[in-house]
Protein backbone atom coordinates (compact mmCIF):
# COMPACT_ATOMS: atom_id res chain seq x y z
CA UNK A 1 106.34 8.72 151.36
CA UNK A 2 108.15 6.27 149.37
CA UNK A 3 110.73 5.78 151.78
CA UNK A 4 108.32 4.39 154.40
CA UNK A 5 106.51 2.32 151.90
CA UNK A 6 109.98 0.90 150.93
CA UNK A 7 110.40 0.26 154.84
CA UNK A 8 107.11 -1.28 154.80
CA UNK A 9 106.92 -3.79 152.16
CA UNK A 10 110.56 -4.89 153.74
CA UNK A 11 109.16 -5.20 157.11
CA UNK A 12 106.05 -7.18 156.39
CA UNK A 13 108.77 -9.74 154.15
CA UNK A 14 110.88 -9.84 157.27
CA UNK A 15 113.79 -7.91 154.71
CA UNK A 16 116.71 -5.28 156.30
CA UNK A 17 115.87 -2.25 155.36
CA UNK A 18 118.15 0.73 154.96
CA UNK A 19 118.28 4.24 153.39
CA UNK A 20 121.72 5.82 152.61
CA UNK A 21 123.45 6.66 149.26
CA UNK A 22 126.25 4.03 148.34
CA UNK A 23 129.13 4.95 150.80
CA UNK A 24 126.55 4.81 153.89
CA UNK A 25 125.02 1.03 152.45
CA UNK A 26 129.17 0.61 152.54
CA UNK A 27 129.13 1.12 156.00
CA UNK A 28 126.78 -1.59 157.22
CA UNK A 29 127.53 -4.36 159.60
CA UNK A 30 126.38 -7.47 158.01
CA UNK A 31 127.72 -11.24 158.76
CA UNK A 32 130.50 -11.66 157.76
CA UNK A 33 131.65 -14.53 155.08
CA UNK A 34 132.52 -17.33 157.63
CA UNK A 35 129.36 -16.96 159.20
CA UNK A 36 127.90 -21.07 159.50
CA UNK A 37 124.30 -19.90 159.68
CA UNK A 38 122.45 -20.42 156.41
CA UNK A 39 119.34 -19.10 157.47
CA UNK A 40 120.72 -15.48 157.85
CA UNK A 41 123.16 -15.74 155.03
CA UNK A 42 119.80 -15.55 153.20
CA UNK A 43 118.62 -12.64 154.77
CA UNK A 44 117.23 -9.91 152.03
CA UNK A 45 118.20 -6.60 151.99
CA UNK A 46 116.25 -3.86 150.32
CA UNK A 47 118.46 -0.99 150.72
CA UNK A 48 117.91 2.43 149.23
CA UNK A 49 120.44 4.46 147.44
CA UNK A 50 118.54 7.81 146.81
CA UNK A 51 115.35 9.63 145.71
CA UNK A 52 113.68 11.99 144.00
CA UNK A 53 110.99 13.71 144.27
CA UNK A 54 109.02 15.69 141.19
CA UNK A 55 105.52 17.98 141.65
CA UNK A 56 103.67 19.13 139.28
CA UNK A 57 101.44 22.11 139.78
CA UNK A 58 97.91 23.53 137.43
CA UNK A 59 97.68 27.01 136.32
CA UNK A 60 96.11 27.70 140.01
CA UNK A 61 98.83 26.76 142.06
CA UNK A 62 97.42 23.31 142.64
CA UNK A 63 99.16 20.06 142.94
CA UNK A 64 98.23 17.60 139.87
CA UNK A 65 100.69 14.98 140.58
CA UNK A 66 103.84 13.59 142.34
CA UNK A 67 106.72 11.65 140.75
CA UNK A 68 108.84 9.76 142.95
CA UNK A 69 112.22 8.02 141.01
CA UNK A 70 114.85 6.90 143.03
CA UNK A 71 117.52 2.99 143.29
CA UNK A 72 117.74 0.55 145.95
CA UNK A 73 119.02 -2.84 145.57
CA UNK A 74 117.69 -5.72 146.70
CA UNK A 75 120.29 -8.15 148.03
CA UNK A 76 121.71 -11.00 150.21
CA UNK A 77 125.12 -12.14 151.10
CA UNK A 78 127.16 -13.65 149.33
CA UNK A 79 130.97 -15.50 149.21
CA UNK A 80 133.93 -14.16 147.62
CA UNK A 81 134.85 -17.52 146.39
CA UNK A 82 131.29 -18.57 145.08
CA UNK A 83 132.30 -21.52 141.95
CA UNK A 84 130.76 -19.24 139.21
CA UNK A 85 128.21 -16.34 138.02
CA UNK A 86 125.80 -19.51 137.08
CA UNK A 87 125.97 -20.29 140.79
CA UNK A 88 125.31 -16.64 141.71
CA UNK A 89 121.94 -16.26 139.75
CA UNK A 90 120.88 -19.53 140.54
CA UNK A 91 121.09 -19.72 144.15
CA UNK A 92 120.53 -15.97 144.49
CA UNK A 93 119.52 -13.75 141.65
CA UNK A 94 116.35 -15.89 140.45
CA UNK A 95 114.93 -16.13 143.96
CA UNK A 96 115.04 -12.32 144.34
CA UNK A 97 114.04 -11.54 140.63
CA UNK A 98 110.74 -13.51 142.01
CA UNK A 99 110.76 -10.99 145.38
CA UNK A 100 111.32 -8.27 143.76
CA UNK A 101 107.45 -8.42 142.39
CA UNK A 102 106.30 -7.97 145.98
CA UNK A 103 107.44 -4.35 146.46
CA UNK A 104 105.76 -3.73 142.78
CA UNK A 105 102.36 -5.03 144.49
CA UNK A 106 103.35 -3.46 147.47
CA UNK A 107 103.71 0.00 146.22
CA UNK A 108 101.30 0.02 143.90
CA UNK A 109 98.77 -1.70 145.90
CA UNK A 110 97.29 2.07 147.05
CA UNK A 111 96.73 5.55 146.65
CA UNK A 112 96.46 5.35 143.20
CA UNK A 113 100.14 4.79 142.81
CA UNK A 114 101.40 3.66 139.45
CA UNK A 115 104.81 2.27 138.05
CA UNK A 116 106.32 4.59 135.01
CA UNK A 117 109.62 2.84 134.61
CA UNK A 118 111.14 0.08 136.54
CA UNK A 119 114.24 -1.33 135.11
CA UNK A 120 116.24 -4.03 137.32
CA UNK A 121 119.86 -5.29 136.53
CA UNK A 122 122.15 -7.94 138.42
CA UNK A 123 124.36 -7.23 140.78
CA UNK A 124 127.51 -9.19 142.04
CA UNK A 125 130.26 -8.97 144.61
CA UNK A 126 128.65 -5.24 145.75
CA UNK A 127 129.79 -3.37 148.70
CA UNK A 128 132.07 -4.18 151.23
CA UNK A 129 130.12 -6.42 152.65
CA UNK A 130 130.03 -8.55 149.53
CA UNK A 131 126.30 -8.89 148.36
CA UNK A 132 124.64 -10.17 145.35
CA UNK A 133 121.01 -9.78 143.67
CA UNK A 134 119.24 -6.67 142.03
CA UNK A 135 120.27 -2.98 141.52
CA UNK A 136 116.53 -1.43 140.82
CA UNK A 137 115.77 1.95 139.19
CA UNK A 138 112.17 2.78 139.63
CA UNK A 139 110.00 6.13 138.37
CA UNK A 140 106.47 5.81 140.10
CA UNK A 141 103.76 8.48 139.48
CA UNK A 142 100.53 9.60 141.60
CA UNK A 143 97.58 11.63 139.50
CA UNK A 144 95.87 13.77 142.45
């Protein structure tokens, strides 16, 4: 479930999406760093590293609720030889800091979803591929 409301949220915000732990998000084939087009340089990746999944059953056998805790990052390309970290979170880290809020609408915009723990750092220089933004760890609940 929360992998396809991941993959939703990032398809209606016209985001990559992408589930793999870290060595498969190592693998992907993004532009590379002499790429001239700015427009996809800026393309947002939400990829997810792994989840988790958590039930909770009543005396009867019955299911009470579902925990779902997992880490993606959200991310977008970045150079090698950026000038600075300043640079970095300005022309990257604030703008998805302020996207990041649509996949906490998104998720818990139904089904009686609710946020338990979200905790975001920044994130520079990651993978291969060189990306920068947000590494988010996330615990959401659902009371049944």
């Amino acid at each position: 479930m929360i992998v396809e409301r991941l993959r939703d949220i990032a398809t209606l915000n016209s985001w990559v999406f992408n589930y793999g732990d870290y060595q498969w998000q190592n693998l992907l084939d993004l532009l590379n760093d002499n790429s001239e087009d700015e427009e996809n340089k800026q393309q947002v990746y939400l990829l997810l590293l792994w989840k988790d999944i958590e039930k909770k059953f009543n005396e009867f056998n019955a299911l009470v609720s579902e925990t779902y805790e997992g880490e993606f990052l959200l991310v977008v390309r970045s150079e090698l030889q950026d000038e600075d970290y300043n640079f970095k979170y300005e022309e990257r880290i604030k703008k998805l800091e302020a996207l990041s809020e649509n996949i906490t609408q998104g998720i818990t915009h139904c089904d009686g979803l609710y946020f338990e723990y979200w905790k975001q750092s920044e994130v520079v220089n990651q993978l291969d591929t060189n990306v920068d933004g947000l590494k988010i760890k996330f615990r959401i609940k659902r009371e049944l």
